[in-house]
Every structure is written in C-alpha cells, then in structure tokens.
C-alpha atoms as a PDB file:
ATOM      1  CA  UNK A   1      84.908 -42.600  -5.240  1.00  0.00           C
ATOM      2  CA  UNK A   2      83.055 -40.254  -7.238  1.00  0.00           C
ATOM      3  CA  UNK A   3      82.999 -37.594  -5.146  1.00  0.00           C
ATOM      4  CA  UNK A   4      83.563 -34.105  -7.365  1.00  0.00           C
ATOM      5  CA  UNK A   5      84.700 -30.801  -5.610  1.00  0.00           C
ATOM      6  CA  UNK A   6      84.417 -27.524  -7.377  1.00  0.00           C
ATOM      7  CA  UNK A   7      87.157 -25.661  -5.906  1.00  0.00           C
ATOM      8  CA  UNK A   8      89.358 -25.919  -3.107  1.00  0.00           C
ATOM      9  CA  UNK A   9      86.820 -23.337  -1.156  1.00  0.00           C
ATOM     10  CA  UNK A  10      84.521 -26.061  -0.655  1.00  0.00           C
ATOM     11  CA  UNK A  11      86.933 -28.485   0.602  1.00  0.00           C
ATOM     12  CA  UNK A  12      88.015 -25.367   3.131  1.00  0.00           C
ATOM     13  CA  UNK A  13      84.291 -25.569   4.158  1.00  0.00           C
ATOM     14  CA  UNK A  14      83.823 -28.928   4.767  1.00  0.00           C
ATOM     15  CA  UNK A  15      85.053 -28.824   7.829  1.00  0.00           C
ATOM     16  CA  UNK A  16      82.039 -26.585   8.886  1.00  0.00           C
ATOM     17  CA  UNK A  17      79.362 -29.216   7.651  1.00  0.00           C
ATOM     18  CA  UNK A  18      77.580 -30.366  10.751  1.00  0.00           C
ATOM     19  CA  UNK A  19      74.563 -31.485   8.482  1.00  0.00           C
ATOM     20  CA  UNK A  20      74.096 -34.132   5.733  1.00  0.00           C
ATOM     21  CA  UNK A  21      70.971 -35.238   3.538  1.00  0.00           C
ATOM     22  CA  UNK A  22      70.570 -38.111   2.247  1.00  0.00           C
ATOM     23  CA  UNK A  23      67.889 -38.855  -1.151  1.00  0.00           C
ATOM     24  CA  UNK A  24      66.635 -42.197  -0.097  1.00  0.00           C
ATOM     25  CA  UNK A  25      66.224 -44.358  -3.085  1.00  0.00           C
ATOM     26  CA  UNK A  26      69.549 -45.336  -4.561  1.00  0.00           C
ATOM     27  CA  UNK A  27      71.307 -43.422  -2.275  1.00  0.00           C
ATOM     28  CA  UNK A  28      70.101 -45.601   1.233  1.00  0.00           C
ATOM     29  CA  UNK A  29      68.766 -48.262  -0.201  1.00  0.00           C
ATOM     30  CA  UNK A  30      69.710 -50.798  -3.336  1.00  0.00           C
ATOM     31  CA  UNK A  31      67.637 -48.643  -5.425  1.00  0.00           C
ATOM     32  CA  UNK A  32      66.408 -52.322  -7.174  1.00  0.00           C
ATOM     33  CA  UNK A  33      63.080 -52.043  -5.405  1.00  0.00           C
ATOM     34  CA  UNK A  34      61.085 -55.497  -6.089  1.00  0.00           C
ATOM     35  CA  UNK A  35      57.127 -56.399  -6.495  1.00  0.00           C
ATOM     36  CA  UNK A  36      56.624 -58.190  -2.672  1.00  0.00           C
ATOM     37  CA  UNK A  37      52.914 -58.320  -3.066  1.00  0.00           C
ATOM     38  CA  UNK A  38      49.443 -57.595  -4.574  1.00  0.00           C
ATOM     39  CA  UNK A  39      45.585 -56.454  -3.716  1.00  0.00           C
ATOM     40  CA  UNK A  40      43.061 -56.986  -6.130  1.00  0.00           C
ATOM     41  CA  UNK A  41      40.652 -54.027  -5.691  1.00  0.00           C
ATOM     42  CA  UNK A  42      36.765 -54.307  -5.410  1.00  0.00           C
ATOM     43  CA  UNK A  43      35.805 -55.278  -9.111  1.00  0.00           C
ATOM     44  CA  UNK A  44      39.041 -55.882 -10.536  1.00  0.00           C
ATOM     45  CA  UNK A  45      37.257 -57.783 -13.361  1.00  0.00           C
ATOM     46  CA  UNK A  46      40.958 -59.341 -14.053  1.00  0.00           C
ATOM     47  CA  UNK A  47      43.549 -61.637 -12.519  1.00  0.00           C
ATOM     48  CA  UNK A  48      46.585 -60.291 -10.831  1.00  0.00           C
ATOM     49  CA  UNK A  49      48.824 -61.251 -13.890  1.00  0.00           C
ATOM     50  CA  UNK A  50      46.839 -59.577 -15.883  1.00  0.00           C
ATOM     51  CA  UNK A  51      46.503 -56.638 -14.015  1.00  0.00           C
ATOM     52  CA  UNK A  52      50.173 -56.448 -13.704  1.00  0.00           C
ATOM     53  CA  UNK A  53      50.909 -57.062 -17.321  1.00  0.00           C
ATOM     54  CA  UNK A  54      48.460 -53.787 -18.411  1.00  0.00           C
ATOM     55  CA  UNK A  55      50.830 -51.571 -15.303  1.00  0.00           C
ATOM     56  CA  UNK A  56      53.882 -52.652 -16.798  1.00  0.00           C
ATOM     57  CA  UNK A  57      52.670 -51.383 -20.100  1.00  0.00           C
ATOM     58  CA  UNK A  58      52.002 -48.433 -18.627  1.00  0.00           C
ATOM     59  CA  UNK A  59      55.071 -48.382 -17.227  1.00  0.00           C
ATOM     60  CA  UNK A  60      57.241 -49.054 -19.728  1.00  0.00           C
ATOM     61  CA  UNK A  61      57.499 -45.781 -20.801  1.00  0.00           C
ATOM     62  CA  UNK A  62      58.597 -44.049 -17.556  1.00  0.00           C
ATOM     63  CA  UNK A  63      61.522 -43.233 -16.068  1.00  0.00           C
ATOM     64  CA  UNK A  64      60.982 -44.014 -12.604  1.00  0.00           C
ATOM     65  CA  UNK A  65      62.451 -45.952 -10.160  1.00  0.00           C
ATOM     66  CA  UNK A  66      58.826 -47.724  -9.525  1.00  0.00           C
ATOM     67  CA  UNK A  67      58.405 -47.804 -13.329  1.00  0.00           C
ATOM     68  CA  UNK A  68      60.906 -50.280 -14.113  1.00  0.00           C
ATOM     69  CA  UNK A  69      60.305 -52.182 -11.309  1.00  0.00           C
ATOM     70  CA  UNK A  70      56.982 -53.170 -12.671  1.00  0.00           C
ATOM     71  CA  UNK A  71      58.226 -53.719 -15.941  1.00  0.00           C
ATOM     72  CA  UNK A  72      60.738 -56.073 -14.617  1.00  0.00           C
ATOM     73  CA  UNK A  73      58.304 -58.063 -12.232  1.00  0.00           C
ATOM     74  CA  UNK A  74      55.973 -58.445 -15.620  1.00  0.00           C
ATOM     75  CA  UNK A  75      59.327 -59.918 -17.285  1.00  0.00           C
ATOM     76  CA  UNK A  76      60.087 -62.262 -14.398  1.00  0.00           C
ATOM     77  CA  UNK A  77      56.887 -63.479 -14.748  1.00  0.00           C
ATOM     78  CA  UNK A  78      56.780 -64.552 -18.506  1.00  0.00           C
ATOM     79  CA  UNK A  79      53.928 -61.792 -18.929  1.00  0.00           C
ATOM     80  CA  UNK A  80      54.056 -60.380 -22.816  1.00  0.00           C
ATOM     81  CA  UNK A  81      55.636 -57.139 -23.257  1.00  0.00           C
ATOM     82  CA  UNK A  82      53.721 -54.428 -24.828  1.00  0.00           C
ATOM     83  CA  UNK A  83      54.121 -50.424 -25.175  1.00  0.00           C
ATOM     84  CA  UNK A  84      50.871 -48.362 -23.981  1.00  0.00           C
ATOM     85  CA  UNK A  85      49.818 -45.478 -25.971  1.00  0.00           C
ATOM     86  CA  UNK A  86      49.369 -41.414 -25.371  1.00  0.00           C
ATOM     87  CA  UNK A  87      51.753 -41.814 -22.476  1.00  0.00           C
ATOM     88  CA  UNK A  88      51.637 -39.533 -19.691  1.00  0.00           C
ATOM     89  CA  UNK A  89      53.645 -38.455 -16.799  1.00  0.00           C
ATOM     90  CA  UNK A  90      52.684 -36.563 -13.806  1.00  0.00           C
ATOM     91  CA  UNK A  91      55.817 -35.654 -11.425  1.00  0.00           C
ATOM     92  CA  UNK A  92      55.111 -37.046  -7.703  1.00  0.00           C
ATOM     93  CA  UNK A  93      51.679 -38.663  -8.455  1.00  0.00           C
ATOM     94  CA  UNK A  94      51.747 -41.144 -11.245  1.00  0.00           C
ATOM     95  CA  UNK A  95      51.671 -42.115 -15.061  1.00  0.00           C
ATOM     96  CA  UNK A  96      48.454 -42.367 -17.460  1.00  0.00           C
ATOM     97  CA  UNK A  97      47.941 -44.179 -20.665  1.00  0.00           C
ATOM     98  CA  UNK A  98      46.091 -45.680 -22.972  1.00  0.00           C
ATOM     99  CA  UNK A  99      46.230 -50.374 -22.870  1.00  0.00           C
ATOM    100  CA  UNK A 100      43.398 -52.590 -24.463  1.00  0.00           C
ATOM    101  CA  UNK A 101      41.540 -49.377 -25.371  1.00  0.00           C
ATOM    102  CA  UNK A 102      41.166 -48.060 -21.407  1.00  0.00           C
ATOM    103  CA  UNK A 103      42.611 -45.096 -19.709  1.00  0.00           C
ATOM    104  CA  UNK A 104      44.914 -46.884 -17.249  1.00  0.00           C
ATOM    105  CA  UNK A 105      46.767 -45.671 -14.778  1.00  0.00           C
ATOM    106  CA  UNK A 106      49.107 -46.274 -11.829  1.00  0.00           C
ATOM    107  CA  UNK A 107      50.133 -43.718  -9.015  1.00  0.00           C
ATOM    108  CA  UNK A 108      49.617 -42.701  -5.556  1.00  0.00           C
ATOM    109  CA  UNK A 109      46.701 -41.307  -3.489  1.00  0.00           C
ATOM    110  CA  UNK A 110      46.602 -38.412  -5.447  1.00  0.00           C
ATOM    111  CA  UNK A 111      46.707 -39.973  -8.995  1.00  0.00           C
ATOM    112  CA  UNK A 112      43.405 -41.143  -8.030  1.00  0.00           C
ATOM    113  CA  UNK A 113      42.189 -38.772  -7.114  1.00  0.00           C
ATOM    114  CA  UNK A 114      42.724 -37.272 -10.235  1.00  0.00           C
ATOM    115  CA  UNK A 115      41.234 -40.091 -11.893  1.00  0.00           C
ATOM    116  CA  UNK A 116      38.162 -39.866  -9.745  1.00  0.00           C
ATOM    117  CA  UNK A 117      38.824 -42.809  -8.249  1.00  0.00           C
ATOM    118  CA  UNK A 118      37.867 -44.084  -4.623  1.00  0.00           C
ATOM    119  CA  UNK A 119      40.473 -46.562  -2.816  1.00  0.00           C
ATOM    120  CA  UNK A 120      38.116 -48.374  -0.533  1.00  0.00           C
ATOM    121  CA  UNK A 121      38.806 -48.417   3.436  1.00  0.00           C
ATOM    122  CA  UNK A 122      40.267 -51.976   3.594  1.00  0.00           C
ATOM    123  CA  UNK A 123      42.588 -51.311   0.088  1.00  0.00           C
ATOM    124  CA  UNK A 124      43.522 -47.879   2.543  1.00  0.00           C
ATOM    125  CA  UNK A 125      44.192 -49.945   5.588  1.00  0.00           C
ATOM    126  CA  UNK A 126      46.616 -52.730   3.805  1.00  0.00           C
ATOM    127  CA  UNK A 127      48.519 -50.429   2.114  1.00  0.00           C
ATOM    128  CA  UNK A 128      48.683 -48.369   5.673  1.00  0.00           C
ATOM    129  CA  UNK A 129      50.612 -51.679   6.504  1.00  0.00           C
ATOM    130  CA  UNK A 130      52.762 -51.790   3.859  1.00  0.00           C
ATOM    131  CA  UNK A 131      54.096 -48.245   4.417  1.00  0.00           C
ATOM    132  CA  UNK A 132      54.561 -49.543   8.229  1.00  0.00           C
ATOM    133  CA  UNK A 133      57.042 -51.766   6.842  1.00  0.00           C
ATOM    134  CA  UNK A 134      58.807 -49.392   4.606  1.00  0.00           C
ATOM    135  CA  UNK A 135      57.154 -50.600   1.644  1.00  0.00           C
ATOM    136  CA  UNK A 136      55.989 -48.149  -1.520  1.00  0.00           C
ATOM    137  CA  UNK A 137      52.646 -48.847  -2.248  1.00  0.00           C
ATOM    138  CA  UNK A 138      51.104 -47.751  -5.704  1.00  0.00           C
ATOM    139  CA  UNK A 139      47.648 -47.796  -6.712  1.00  0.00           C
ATOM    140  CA  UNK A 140      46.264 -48.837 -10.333  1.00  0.00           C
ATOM    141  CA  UNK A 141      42.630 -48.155 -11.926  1.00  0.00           C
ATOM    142  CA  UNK A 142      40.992 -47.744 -15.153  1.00  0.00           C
ATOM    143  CA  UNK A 143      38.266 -45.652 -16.258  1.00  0.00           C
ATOM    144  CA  UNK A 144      37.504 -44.239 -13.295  1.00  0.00           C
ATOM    145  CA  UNK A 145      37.847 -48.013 -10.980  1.00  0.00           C
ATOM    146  CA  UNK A 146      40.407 -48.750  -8.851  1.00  0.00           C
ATOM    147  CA  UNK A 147      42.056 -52.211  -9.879  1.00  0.00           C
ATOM    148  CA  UNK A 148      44.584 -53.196  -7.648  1.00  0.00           C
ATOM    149  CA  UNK A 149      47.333 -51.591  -5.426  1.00  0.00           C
ATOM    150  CA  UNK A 150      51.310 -53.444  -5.424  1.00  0.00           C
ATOM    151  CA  UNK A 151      53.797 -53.103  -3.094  1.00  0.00           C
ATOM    152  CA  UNK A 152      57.151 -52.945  -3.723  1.00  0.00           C
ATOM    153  CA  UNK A 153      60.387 -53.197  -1.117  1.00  0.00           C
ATOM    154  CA  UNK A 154      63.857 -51.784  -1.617  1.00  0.00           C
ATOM    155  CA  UNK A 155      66.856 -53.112   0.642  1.00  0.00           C
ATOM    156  CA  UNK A 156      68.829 -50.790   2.455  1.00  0.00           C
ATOM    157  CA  UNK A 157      72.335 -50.806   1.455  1.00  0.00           C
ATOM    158  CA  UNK A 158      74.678 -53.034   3.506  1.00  0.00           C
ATOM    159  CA  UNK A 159      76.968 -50.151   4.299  1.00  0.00           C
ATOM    160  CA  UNK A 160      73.901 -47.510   4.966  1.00  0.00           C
ATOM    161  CA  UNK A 161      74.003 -47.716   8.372  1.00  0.00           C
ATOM    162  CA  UNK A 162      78.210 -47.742   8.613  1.00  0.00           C
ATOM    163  CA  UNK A 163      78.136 -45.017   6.485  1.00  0.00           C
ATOM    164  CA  UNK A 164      75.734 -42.835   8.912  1.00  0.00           C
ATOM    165  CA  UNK A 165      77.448 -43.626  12.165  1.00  0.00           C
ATOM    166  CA  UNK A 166      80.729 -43.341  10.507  1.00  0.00           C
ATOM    167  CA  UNK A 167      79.204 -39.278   9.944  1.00  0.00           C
ATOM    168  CA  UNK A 168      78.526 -38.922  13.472  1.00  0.00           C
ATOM    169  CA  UNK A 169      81.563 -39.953  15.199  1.00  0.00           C
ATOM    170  CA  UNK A 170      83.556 -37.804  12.514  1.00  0.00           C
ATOM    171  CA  UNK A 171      80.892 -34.778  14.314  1.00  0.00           C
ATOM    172  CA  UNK A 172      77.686 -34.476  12.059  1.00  0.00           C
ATOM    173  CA  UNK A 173      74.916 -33.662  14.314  1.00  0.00           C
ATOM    174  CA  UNK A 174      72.292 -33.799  11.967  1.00  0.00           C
ATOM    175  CA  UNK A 175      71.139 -36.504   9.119  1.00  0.00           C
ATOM    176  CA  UNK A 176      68.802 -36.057   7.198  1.00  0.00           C
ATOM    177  CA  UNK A 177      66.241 -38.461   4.740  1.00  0.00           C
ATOM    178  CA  UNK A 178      64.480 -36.716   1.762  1.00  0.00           C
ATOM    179  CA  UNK A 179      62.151 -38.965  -0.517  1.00  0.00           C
ATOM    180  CA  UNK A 180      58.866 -38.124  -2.456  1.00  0.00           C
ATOM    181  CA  UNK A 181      57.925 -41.545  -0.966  1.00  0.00           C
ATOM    182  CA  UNK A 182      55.086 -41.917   1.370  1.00  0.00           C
ATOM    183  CA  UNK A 183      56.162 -40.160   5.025  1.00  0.00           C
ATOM    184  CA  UNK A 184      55.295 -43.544   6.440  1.00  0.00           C
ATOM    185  CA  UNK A 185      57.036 -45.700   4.245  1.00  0.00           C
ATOM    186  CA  UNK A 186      60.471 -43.180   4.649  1.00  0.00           C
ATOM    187  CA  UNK A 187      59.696 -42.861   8.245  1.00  0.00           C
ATOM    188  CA  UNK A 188      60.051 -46.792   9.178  1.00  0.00           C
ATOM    189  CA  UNK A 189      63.504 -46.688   7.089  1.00  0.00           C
ATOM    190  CA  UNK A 190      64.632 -43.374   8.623  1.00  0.00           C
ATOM    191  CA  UNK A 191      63.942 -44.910  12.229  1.00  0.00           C
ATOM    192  CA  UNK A 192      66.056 -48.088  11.050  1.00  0.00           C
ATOM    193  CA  UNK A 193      68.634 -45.474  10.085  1.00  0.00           C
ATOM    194  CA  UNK A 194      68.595 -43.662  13.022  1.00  0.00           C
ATOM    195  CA  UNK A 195      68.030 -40.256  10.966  1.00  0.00           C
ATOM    196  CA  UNK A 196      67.286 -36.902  12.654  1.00  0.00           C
ATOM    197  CA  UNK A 197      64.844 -35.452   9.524  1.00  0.00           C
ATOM    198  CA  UNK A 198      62.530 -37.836   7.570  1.00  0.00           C
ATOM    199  CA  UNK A 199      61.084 -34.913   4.811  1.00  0.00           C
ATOM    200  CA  UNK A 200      59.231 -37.087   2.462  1.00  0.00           C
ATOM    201  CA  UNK A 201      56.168 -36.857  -0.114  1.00  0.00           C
ATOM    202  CA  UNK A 202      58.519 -34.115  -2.014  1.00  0.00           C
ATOM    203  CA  UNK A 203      58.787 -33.241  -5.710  1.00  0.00           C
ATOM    204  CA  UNK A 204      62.010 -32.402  -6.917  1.00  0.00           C
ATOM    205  CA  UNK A 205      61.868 -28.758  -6.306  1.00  0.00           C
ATOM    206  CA  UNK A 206      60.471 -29.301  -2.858  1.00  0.00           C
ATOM    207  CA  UNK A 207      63.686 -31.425  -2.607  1.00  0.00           C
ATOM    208  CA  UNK A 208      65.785 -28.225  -3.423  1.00  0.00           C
ATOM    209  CA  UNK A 209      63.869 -25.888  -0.942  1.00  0.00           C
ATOM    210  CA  UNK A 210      64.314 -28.496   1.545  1.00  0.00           C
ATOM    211  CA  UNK A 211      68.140 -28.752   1.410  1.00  0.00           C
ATOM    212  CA  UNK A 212      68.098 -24.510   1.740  1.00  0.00           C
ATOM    213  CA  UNK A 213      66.138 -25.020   4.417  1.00  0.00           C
ATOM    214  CA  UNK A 214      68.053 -27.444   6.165  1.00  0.00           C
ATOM    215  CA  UNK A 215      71.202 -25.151   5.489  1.00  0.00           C
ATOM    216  CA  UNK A 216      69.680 -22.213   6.838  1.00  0.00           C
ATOM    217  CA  UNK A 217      69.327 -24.120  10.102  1.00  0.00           C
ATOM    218  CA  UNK A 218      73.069 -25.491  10.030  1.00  0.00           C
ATOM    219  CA  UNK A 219      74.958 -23.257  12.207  1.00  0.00           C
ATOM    220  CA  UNK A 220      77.709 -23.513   8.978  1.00  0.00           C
ATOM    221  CA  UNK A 221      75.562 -21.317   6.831  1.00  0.00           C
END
C-alpha cells in the first residue's frame, strides 16, 4: 500500500496516534485539478484563448500542481505550445516570465501585489465565489495590468471521505487539512470532509511547523 515504517518503534506508537493530517491536493482530492472557468480583467486587450495560451507558457516551466493544469487546458484546446523565457518561481505566490516580449505572470493575491498590480472589486468578488465552492483561483497580468483570473476545480477522491470516518471509528479524534491553497477554497472542502483543522495559505515549511504544532497538542507527544 505504500505505507513505509522505519522501525518497529513506530509501529509500537501507532497505537498512541489520536491525530492525523492530511496535505490536500493529491492526497484528498484527484490531484488532476481542471480549468472550470475564466474572467477577463478590465483591459485585457486579448481573448480568453489567448490569454490562456501566454499562462500556459508561463507555466510550462513549473512544477506545480496549478502549472500543469494550465498547460494541459491550453493542449485541450488546440492552443500552440510555446516555452516562456527568464523563468521564475516564487514558492506560495506565483511564477514570472518573459512571452511576446512582456513580463507575464500568474499567481495569487500576493503575486500581484508584487507586480503592482490592482485586482479590481468585482474580479475580487467572483473569485470570492469561486473559493466558496472550493475552487483555486489564480490571477494573471502583464506589465503591471491584471489580465484575467481562472479557476480551476479538483475532485475529491471517491474514498476521501471512507477513508476519514474509517479514522474515527478506529479512535482518531482529530483530522486535520493542510494546503497553501486559499483558507476559503480548503475550508469549503474541509467542511465536506468533516475535518477538525483547515490550516491553509502555508508554504512548505509552514507545513512542517504546522504538523509540530499539531503534535505538540496530541496528547501522544
């Protein structure tokens, strides 16, 4: 099942563990998360294809869940593949690079922030709704302008749920969600769970101090 334990110690301990935390994508959900819609943003100067083909070049050089996701939805639609150039990654906000000769980019609230750009009120309030919905919304701009914003849904596993109430009646107390998703977006899944903790908007190493956290507080420290 691919389950590795490093001793028999830790099988000893196991039956301590009244706490277990979950990462959400790929773990709780299919981890295949797919483009579900599109908002142009105030002067997108572009269509939608277009503006998707220019984030999947962006894209196409990142290792995120998100990244091939828009890389994929490009391919789906027919939309010619291309490389960007001076690539840039920056962990838990978003990816930067060079297509057509702009500085493009594609991230979250804080990406564009960076950028210096301004997500208008009613580009704020529809991806508000998509987060509702347990959708991750990202955000896309150039030189400064916000372009567009897509939102993207991931399933949740068919035996995610099973798997959770399976825990409790064996005696976990305690479940736990991390993500560096939106909080809203891992909130509405982590209600359909019926999880305990929802800790989300983390970076890997927020991850870590999380789970230490979380273990301080388990009375099998």
């Amino acid at each position: 099942r691919g389950v590795l334990f490093k001793g028999g110690a830790y099988v000893d301990l196991s039956g301590t563990i009244d706490t277990v935390a979950f990462d959400k994508t790929g773990t709780l959900t299919e981890g295949r998360p797919q483009l579900l819609a599109t908002r142009l943003g105030p002067a997108p100067a572009a269509t939608e294809d277009e503006l998707l083909r220019r984030a999947a070049a962006v894209e196409s050089a990142s290792e995120h869940h998100l990244g091939r996701a828009f890389v994929e939805a490009a391919r789906e639609r027919g939309l010619p593949s291309e490389r960007a150039t001076d690539f840039r990654a920056f962990p838990g906000e978003g990816v930067v690079a060079a297509v057509d000769g702009r500085r493009t980019w594609v991230g979250n609230a804080t990406m564009a922030s960076r950028e210096r750009a301004t997500i208008p009120e009613d580009l704020q309030a529809w991806a508000g709704d998509q987060w509702e919905s347990g959708r991750s919304t990202v955000f896309m701009g150039a030189d400064g302008d916000l372009l567009a914003a897509f939102s993207f849904g991931d399933r949740l596993r068919a035996d995610a749920v099973p798997a959770l109430e399976r825990l409790r009646s064996v005696g976990i107390r305690r479940i736990a969600v991390l993500s560096g998703d939106h909080p809203r977006a891992v909130e509405a899944i982590g209600k359909e769970l019926g999880a305990d903790d929802i800790l989300a908007g983390l970076l890997p190493d927020q991850k870590v101090e999380a789970l230490k956290e979380l273990t301080l507080q388990s009375r099998g420290t």
